[in-house]
Protein backbone atom coordinates (compact mmCIF):
# COMPACT_ATOMS: atom_id res chain seq x y z
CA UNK A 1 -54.19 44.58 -22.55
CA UNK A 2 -53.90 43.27 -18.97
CA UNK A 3 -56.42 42.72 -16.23
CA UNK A 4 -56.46 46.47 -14.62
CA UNK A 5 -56.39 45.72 -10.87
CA UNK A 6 -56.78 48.23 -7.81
CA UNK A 7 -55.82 48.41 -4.27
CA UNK A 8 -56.43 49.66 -1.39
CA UNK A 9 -54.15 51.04 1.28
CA UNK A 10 -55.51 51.46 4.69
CA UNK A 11 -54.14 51.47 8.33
CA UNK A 12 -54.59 48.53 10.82
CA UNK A 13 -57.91 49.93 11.87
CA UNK A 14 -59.01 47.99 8.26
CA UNK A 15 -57.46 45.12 8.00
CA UNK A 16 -58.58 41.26 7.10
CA UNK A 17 -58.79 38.68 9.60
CA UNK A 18 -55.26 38.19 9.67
CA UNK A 19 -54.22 41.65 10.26
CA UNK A 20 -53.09 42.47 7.64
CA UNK A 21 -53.58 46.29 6.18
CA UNK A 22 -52.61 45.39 2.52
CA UNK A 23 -55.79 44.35 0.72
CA UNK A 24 -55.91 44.02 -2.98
CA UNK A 25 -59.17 44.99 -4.54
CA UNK A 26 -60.04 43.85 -8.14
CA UNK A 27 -63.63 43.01 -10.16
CA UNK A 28 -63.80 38.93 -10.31
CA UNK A 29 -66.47 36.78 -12.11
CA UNK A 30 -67.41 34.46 -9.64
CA UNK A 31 -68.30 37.09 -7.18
CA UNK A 32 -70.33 40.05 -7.91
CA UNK A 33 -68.53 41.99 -5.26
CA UNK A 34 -65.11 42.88 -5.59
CA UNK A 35 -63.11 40.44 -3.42
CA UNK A 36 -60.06 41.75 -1.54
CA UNK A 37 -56.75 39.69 -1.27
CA UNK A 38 -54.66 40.00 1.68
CA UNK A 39 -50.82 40.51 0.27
CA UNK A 40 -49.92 39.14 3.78
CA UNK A 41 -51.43 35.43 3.78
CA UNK A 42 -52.44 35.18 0.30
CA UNK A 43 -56.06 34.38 1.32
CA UNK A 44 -58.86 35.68 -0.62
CA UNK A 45 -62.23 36.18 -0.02
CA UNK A 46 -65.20 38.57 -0.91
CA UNK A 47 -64.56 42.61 0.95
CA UNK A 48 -68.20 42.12 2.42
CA UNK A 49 -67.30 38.93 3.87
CA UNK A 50 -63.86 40.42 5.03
CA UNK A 51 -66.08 43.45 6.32
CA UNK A 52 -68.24 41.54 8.28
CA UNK A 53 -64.94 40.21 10.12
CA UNK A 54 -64.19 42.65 12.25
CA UNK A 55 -61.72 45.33 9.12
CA UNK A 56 -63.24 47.70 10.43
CA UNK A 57 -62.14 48.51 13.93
CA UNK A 58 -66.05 48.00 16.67
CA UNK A 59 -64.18 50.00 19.90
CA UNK A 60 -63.46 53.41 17.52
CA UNK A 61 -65.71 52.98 14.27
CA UNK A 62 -62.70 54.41 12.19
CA UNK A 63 -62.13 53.70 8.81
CA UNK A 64 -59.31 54.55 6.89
CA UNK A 65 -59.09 54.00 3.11
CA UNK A 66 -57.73 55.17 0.37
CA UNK A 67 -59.13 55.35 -3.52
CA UNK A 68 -56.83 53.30 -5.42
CA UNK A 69 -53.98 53.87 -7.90
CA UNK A 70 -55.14 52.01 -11.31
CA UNK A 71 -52.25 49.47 -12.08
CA UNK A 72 -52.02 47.62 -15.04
CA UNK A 73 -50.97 43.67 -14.86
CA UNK A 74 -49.82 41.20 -17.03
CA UNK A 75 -52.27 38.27 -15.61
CA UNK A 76 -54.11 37.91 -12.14
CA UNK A 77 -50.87 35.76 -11.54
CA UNK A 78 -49.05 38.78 -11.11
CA UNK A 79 -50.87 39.81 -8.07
CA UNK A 80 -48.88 36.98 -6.57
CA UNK A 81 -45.25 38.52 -6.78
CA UNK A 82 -45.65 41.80 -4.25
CA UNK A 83 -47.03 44.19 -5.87
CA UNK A 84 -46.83 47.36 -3.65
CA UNK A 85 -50.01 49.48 -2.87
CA UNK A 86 -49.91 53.05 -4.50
CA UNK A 87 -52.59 55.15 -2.47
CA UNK A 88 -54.01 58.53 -4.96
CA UNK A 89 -55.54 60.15 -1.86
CA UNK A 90 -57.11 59.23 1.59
CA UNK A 91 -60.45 59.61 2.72
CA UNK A 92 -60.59 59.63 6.98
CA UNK A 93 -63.89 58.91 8.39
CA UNK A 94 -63.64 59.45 12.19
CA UNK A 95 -66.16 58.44 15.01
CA UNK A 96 -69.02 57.83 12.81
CA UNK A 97 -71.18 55.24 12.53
CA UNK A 98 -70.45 51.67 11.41
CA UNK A 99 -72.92 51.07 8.77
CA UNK A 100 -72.12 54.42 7.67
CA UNK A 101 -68.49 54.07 7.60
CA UNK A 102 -69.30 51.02 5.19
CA UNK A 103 -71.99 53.01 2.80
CA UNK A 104 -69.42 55.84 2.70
CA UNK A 105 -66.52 53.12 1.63
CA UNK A 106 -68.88 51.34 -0.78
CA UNK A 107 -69.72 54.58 -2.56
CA UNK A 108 -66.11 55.42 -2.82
CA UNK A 109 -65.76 51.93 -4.49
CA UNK A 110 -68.44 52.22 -7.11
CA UNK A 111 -67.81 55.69 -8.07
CA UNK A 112 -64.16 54.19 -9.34
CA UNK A 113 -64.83 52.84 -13.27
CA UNK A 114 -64.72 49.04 -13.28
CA UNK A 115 -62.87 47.69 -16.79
CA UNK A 116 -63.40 44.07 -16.94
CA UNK A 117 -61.17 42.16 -18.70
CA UNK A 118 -62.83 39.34 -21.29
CA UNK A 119 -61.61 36.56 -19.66
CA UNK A 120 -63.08 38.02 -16.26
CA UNK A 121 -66.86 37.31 -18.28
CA UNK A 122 -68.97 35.31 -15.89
CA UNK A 123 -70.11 32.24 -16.63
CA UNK A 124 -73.32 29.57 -15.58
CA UNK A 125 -72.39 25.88 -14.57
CA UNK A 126 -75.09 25.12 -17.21
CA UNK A 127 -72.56 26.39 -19.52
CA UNK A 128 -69.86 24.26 -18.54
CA UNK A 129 -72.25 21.22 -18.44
CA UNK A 130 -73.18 21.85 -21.46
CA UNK A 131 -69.70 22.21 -22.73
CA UNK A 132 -68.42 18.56 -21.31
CA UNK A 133 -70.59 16.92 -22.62
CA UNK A 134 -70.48 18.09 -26.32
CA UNK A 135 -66.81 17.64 -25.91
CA UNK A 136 -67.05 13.79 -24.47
CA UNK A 137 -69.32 13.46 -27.04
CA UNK A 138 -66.53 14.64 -30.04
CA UNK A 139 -63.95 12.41 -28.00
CA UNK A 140 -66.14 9.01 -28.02
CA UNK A 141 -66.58 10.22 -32.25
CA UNK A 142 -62.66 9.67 -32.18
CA UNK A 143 -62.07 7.24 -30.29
CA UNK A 144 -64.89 4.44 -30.96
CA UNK A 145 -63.09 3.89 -34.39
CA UNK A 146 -59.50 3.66 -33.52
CA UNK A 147 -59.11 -0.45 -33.01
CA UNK A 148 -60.24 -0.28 -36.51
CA UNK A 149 -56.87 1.38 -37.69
CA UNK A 150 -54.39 0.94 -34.81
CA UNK A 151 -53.73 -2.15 -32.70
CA UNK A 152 -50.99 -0.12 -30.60
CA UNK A 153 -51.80 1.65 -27.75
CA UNK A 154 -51.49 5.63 -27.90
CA UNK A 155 -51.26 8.16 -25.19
CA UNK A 156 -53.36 10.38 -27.49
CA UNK A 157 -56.24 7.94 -28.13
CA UNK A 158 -56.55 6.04 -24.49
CA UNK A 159 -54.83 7.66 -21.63
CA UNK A 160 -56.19 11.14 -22.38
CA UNK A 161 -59.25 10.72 -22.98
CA UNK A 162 -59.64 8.06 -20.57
CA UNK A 163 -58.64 10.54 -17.82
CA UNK A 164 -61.26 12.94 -19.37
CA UNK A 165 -64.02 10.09 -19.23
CA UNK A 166 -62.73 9.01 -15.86
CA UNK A 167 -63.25 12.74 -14.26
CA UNK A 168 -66.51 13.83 -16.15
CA UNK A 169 -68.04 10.68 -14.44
CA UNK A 170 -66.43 11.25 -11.15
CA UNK A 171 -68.18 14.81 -11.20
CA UNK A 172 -71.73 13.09 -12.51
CA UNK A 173 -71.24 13.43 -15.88
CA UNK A 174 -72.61 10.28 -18.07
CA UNK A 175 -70.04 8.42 -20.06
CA UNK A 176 -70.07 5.61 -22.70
CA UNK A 177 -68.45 3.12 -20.05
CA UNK A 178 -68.59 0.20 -22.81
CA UNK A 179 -65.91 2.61 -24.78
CA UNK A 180 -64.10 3.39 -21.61
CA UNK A 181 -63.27 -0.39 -21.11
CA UNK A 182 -62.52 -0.76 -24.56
CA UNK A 183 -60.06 1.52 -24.21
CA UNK A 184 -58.48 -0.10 -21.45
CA UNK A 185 -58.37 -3.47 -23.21
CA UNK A 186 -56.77 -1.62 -26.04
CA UNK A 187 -54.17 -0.85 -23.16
CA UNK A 188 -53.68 -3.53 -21.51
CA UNK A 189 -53.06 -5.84 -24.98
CA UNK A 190 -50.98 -4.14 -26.18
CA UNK A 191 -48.39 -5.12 -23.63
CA UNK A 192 -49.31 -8.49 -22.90
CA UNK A 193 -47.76 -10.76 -25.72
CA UNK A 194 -44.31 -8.35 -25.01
CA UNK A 195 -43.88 -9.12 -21.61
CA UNK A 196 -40.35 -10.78 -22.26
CA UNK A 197 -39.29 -7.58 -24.07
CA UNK A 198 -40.81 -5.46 -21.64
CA UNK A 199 -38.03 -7.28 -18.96
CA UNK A 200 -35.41 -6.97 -21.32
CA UNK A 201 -36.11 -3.28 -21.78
CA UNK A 202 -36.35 -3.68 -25.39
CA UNK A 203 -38.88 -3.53 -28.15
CA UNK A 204 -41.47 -0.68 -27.59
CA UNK A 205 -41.93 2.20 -29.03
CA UNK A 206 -41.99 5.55 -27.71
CA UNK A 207 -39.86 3.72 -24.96
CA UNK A 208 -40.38 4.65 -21.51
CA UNK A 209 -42.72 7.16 -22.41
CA UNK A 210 -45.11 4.98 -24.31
CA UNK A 211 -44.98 2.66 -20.88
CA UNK A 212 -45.86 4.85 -18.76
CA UNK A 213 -48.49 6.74 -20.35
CA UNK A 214 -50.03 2.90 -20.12
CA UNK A 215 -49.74 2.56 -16.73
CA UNK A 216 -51.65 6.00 -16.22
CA UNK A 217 -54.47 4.55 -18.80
CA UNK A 218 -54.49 1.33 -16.76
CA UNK A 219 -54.43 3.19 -13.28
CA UNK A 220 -57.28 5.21 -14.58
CA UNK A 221 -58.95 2.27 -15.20
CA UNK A 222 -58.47 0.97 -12.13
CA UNK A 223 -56.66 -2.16 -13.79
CA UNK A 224 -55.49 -4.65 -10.80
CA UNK A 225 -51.55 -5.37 -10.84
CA UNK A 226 -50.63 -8.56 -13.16
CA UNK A 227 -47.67 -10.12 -14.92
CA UNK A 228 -48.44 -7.42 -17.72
CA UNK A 229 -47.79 -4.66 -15.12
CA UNK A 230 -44.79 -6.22 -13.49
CA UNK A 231 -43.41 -6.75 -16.96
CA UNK A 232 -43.89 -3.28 -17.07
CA UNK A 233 -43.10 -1.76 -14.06
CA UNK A 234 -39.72 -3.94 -14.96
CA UNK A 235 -39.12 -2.10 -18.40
CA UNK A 236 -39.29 1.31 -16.61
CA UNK A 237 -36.83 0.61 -14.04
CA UNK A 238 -34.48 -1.38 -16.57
CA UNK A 239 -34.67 2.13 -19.02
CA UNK A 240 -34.05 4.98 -16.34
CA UNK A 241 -31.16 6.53 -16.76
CA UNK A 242 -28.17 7.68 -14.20
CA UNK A 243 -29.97 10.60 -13.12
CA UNK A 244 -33.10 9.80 -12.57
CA UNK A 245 -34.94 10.77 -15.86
CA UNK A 246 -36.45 8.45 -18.76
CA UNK A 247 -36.98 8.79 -22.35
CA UNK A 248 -37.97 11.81 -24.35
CA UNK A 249 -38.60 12.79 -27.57
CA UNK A 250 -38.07 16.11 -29.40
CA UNK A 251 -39.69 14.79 -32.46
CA UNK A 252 -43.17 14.17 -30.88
CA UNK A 253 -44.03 17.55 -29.06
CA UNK A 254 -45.59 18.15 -26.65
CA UNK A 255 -46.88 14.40 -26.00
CA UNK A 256 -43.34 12.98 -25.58
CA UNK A 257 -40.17 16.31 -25.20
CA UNK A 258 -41.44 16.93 -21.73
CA UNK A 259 -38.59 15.49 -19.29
CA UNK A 260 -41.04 16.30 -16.14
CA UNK A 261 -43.92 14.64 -17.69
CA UNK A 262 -41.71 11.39 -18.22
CA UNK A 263 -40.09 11.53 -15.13
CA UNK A 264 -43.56 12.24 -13.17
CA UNK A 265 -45.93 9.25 -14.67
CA UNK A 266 -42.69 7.16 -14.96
CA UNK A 267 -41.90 7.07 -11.45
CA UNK A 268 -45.41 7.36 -9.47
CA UNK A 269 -47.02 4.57 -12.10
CA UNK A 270 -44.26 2.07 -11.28
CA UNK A 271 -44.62 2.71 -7.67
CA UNK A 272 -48.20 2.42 -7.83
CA UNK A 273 -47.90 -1.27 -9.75
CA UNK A 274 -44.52 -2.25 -8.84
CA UNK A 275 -45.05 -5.78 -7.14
CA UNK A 276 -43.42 -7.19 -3.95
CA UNK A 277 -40.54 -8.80 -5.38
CA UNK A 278 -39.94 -5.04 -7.15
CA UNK A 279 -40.29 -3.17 -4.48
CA UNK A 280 -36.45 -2.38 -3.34
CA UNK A 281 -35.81 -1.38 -6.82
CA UNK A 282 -38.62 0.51 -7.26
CA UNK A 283 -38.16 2.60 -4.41
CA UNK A 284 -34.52 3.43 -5.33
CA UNK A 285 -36.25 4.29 -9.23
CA UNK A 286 -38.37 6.69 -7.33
CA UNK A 287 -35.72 8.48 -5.43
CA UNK A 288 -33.47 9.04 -8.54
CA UNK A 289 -36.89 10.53 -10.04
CA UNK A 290 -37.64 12.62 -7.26
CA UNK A 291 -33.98 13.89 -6.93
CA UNK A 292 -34.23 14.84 -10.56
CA UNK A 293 -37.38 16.45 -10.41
CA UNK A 294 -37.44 18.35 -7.73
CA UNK A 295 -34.18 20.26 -8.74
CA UNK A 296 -35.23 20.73 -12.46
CA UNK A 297 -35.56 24.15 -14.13
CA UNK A 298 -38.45 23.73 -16.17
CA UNK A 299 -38.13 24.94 -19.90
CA UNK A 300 -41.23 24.63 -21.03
CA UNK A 301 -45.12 24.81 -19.82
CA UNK A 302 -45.56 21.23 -19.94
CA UNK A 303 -42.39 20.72 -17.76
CA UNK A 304 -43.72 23.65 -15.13
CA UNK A 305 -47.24 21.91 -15.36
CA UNK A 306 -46.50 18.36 -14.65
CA UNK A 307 -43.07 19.28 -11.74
CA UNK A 308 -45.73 20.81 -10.43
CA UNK A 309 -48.40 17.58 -10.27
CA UNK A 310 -45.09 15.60 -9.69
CA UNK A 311 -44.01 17.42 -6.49
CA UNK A 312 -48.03 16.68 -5.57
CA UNK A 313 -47.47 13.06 -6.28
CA UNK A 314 -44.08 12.11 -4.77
CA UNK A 315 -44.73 14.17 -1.47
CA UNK A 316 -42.70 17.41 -1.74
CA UNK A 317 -42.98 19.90 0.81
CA UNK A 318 -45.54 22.24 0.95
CA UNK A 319 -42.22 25.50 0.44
CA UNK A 320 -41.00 23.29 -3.18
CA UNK A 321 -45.26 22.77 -3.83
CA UNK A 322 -46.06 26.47 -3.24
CA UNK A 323 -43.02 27.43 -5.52
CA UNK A 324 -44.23 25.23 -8.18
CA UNK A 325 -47.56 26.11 -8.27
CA UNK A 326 -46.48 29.65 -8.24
CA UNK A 327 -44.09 29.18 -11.65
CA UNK A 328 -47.81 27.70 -13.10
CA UNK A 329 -49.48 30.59 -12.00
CA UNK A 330 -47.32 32.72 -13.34
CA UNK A 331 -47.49 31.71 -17.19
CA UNK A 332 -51.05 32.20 -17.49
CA UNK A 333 -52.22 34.66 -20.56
CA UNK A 334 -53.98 37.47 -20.22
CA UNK A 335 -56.67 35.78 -22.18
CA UNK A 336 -56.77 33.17 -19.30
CA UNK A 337 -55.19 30.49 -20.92
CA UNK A 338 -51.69 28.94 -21.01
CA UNK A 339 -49.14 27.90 -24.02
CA UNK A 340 -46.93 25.24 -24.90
CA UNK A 341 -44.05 27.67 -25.29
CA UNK A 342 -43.68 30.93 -25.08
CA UNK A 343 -43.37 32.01 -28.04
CA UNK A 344 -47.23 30.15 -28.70
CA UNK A 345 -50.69 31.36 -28.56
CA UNK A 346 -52.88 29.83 -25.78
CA UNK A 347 -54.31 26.62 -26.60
CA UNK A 348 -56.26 23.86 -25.04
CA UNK A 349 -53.88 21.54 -24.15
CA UNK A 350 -51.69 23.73 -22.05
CA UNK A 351 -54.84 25.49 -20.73
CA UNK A 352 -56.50 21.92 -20.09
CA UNK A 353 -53.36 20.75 -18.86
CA UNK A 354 -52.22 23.45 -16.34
CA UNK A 355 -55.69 24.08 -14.82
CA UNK A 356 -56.04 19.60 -14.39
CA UNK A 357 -52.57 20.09 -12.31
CA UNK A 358 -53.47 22.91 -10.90
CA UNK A 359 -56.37 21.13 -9.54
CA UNK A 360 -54.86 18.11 -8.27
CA UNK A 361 -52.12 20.26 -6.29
CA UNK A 362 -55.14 21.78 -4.46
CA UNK A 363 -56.03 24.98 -6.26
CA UNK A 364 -59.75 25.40 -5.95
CA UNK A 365 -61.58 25.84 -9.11
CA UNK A 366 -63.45 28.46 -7.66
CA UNK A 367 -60.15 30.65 -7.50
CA UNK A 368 -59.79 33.44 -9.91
CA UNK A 369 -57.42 31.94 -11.91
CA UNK A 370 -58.69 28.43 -12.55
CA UNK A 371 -61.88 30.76 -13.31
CA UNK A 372 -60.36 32.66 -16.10
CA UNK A 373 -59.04 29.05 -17.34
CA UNK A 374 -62.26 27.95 -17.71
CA UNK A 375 -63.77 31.36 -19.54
CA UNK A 376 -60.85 30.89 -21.61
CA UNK A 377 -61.60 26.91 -22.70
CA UNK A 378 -65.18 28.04 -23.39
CA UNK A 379 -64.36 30.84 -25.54
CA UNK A 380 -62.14 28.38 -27.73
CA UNK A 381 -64.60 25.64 -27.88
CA UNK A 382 -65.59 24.81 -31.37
CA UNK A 383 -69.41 24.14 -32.28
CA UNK A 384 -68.33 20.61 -32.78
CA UNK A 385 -67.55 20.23 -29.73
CA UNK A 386 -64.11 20.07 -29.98
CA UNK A 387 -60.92 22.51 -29.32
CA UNK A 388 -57.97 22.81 -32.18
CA UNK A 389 -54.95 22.34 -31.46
CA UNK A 390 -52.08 22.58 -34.34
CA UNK A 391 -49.73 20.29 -34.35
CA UNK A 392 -45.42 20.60 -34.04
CA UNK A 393 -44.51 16.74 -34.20
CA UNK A 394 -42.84 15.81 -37.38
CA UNK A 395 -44.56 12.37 -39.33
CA UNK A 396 -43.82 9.17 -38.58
CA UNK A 397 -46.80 6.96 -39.50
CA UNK A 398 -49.07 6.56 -41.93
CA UNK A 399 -51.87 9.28 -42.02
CA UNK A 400 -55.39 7.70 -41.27
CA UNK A 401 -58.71 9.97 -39.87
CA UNK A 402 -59.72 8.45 -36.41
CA UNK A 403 -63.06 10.25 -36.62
CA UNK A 404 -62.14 13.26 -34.69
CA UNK A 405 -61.60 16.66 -36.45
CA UNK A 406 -59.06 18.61 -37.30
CA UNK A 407 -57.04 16.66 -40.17
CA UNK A 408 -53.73 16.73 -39.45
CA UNK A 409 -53.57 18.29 -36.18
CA UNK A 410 -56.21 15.62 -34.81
CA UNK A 411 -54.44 13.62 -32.70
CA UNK A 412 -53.06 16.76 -30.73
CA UNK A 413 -56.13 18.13 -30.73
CA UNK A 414 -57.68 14.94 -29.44
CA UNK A 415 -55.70 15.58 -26.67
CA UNK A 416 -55.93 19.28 -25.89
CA UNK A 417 -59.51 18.03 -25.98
CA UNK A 418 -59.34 15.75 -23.19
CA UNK A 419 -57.28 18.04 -20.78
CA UNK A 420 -60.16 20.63 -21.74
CA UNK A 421 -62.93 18.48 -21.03
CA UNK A 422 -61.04 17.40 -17.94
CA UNK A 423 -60.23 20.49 -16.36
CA UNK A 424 -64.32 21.98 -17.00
CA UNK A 425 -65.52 19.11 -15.28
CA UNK A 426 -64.26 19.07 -12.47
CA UNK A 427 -65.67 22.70 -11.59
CA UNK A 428 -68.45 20.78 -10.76
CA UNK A 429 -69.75 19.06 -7.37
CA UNK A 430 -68.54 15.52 -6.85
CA UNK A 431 -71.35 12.74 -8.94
CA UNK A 432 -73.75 16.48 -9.13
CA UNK A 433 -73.42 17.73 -12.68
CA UNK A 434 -76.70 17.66 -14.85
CA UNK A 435 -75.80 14.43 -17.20
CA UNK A 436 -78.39 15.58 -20.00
């Protein structure tokens, strides 16, 4: 069952800020007063706070409201896509009093049942501290053994949760910093004795892809450009194809079949490290990636998550932004989370993922829907610590347990870990979470 959302139809004399009459009403969790969203400018904020703004009109003290038509909708997305007000009956109240204009209102309000959805369950920061750090602590379990079995550098095992280290402790959160530069070193070796290959665009697996991913790890890491990176940045533009896109995999999902996610960390990594002498090519890379990009149909969430970061990254305008933000929006569950496909159940990594992007596109998380994202990754949390995630890729090396959980669906649920662990911490204040 959907969140059940109300509205409220009212002439100009009750209006937002903006002036518009359209105001959606609904029950949120991170307000304990129904906030109202103005269907004109998108803008939401608490009805008090809207009250106290001049809705209701100081020269005649008329207010004009109407008790809502219950609506049922798929997600809190779908208040995004113009949903029309359906007034059951007016109530007038002429020439009276302000404050009791606004008692009279509020007691139409809270005579009008309330269902709350689960995802809509509020929740304490302590909660999400606590959260973080039980899952940083299951990702440093599978991650402090890995050197032991692989010498090759993995998007799984470094980049992700390297970007989940790299924003807990940008939010306050205490990581095992000794691990995090392992894991760069991991990184960065692997590419280092392959430099010549990595010119001749030969030699490494995963491809494009793989190279990329280490760029992100190395970025993360705050890794200073080298002969390694050049080598690299070289590969990437050597491998891009005609139209702008690099290499995918279908037999690796979702870590490696997402077009977007290639094309995105592809081309804003090798700009990022691409040195002087690369710099004409580079740029002409980035265009073909940007062309490509920003006139892709996504097909899957991954694709609509990362276009989305992507048009962040290469400097979109704010019309192609809005519209991609607005294709995220709209996949979210009514459980608050997102899926790989849609034919999936909500998981982690598309949750993690989606509400990370979200983020970094310039959704608060203090809006309802990266709230409901966040109820959602709590729920799922394991006692462990960690989130499972079931796997879709097909075999292709020898099976060996890294130390996190989860058997064979470890190292994707590794990584719907780290998007998790990600996107909860960075609900919190800048270098201000609680590190116990």
């Amino acid at each position: 069952m959907g969140v059940k959302s109300y509205f409220l139809s009212v002439n100009p004399h009750f209006s937002c800020a903006a002036g518009c009459s359209e105001i959606e009403m609904r029950p949120s969790a991170r307000c304990p007063i129904w906030p109202g969203l103005c269907l004109k400018t998108q803008s939401e904020q608490p009805f008090s706070r809207l009250a106290a703004s001049g809705c209701i009109d100081d020269k005649t003290n008329i207010a004009c409201f109407a008790v809502f038509a219950r609506r049922k909708i798929r997600s809190l997305s779908g208040r995004r896509r113009g949903l029309q007000t359906e007034p059951r009956f007016d109530v007038v109240l002429k020439s009276i009093p302000r404050g009791l204009a606004l008692v009279a209102a509020w007691t139409a309000l809270l005579l009008t049942p309330v269902p709350i959805d689960a995802a809509e369950k509020a929740f304490q920061p302590a909660e999400v501290i606590q959260a973080v750090n039980a899952g940083l602590r299951i990702l440093n379990q599978g991650t402090v053994d890995y050197e032991e079995h692989r010498s090759c550098f993995s998007c799984h095992h470094q980049t992700l949760p390297m970007l989940a280290q790299a924003t807990a402790r940008e939010h306050g959160f205490k990581i095992n910093e000794e691990l995090f530069r392992q894991q760069s070193r991991i990184t960065h070796n692997a590419f280092k004795t392959r430099t010549e290959k990595l010119r001749a665009g030969i030699g490494i697996g995963g491809k494009s892809m793989t190279v990329a991913y280490a760029l992100w790890a190395l970025d993360i890491a705050e890794w200073k450009p080298d002969e390694t990176t050049e080598a690299m940045v070289a590969y990437l533009i050597k491998t891009q194809k005609k139209d702008g896109r690099f290499y995918t995999s279908e037999t690796r999902p979702p870590l490696e079949d997402s077009p977007a996610t290639s094309v995105t960390i592809a081309a804003y990594y090798l700009q990022e490290f691409a040195a002087d002498s690369q710099e004409s090519s580079a740029d002409d890379s980035v265009e073909r990636a940007k062309r490509w990009l920003f006139n892709s149909e996504p097909e899957r969430q991954e694709d609509k998550n990362a276009r989305l970061w992507g048009m962040h990254l290469l400097n979109a305008n704010k019309e192609q932004i809005a519209a991609a933000r607005k294709a995220v929006l709209d996949s979210q569950r009514d459980d608050g989370g997102w899926a790989q496909l849609s034919d999936m159940s909500s998981d982690s990594y598309a949750t993690g993922q989606a509400l990370w992007m979200l983020r970094e596109a310039g959704l608060a998380p203090e809006d309802p829907v990266y709230q409901r994202g966040v109820r959602f990754l709590l729920d799922t949390q394991q006692k462990d610590g960690s989130w499972l995630v079931k796997t879709r890729s097909k075999p292709i090396q020898i099976y060996f347990e890294s130390g996190f959980p989860h058997g064979k669906d470890q190292f994707i649920s590794i990584s719907g870990a780290s998007w998790a662990v990600a996107a909860l911490a960075a609900t919190q204040p800048l270098g201000n979470a609680d590190p116990r």
